[in-house]
C-alpha atoms as a PDB file:
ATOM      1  CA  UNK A   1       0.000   0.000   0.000  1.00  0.00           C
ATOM      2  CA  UNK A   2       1.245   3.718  -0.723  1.00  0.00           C
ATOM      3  CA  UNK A   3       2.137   5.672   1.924  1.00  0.00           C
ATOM      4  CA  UNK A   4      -0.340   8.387   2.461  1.00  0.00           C
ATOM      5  CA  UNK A   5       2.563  11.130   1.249  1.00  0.00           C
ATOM      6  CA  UNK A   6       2.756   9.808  -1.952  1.00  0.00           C
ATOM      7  CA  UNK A   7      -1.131   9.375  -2.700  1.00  0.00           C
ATOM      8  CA  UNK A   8      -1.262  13.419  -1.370  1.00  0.00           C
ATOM      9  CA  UNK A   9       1.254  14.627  -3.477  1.00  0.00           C
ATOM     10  CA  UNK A  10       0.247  12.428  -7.018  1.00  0.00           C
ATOM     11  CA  UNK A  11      -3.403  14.036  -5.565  1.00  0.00           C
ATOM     12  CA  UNK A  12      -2.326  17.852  -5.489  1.00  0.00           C
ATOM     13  CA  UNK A  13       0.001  16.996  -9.067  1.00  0.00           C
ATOM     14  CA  UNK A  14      -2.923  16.061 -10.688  1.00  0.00           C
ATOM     15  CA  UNK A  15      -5.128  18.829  -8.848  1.00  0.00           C
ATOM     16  CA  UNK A  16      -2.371  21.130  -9.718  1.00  0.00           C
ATOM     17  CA  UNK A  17      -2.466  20.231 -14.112  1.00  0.00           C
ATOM     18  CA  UNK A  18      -5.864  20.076 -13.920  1.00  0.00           C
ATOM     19  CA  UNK A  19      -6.510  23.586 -12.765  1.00  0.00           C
ATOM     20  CA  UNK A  20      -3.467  24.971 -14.667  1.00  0.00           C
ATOM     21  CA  UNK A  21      -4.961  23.233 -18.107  1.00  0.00           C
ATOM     22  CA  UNK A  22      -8.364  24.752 -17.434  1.00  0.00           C
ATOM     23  CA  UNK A  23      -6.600  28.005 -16.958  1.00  0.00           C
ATOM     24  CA  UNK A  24      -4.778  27.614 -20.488  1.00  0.00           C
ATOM     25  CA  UNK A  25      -8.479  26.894 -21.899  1.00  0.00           C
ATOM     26  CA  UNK A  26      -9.975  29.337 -20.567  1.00  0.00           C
ATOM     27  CA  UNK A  27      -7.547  31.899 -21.005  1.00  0.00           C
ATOM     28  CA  UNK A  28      -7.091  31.145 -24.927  1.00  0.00           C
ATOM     29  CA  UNK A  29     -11.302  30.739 -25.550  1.00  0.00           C
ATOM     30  CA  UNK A  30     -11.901  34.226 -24.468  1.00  0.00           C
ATOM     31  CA  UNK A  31     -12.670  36.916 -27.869  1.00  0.00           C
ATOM     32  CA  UNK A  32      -9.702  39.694 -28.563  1.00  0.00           C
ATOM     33  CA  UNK A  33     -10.038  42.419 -25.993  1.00  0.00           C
ATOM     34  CA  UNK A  34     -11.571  40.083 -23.455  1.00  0.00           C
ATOM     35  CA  UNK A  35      -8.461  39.095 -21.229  1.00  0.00           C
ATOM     36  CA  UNK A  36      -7.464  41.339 -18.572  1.00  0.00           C
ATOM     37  CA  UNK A  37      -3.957  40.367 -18.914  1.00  0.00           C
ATOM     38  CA  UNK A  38      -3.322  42.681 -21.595  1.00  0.00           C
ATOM     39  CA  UNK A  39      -5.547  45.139 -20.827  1.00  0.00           C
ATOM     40  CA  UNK A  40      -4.840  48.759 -20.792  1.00  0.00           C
ATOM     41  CA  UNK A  41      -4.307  50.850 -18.548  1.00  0.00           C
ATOM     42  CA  UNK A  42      -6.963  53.421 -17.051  1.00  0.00           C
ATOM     43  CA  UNK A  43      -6.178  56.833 -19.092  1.00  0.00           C
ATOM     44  CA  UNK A  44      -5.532  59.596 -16.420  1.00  0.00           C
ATOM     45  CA  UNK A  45      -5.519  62.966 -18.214  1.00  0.00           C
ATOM     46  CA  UNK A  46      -2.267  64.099 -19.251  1.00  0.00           C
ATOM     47  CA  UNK A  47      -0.907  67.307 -16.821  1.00  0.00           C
ATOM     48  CA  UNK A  48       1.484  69.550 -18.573  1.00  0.00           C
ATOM     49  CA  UNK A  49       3.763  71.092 -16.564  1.00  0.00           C
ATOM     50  CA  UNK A  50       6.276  73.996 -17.550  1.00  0.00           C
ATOM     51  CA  UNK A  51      10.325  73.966 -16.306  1.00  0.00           C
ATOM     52  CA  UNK A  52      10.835  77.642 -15.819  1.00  0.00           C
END
């Protein structure tokens, strides 16, 4: 029988690709301009300042 070490970690491997592989799916079915990881950032008005 396997000690219960080894049937936790092959548990938390597999939890571990599972949830990164739904990620990938996920991340990669979304329409352009859906993903927040490229999304831009929130346009603050632009404050000219003058050196004297």
């Amino acid at each position: 029988m396997k000690s219960p070490v080894l049937v936790v970690a092959i548990t938390l491997t597999a939890a571990i690709l599972v949830a990164a592989s739904l990620l990938i799916v996920v991340g990669t079915r979304k329409g352009p301009g859906t993903s927040t990881l490229n999304a831009p950032a929130l346009k603050q008005p632009l404050k000219l300042t003058h050196l004297v």
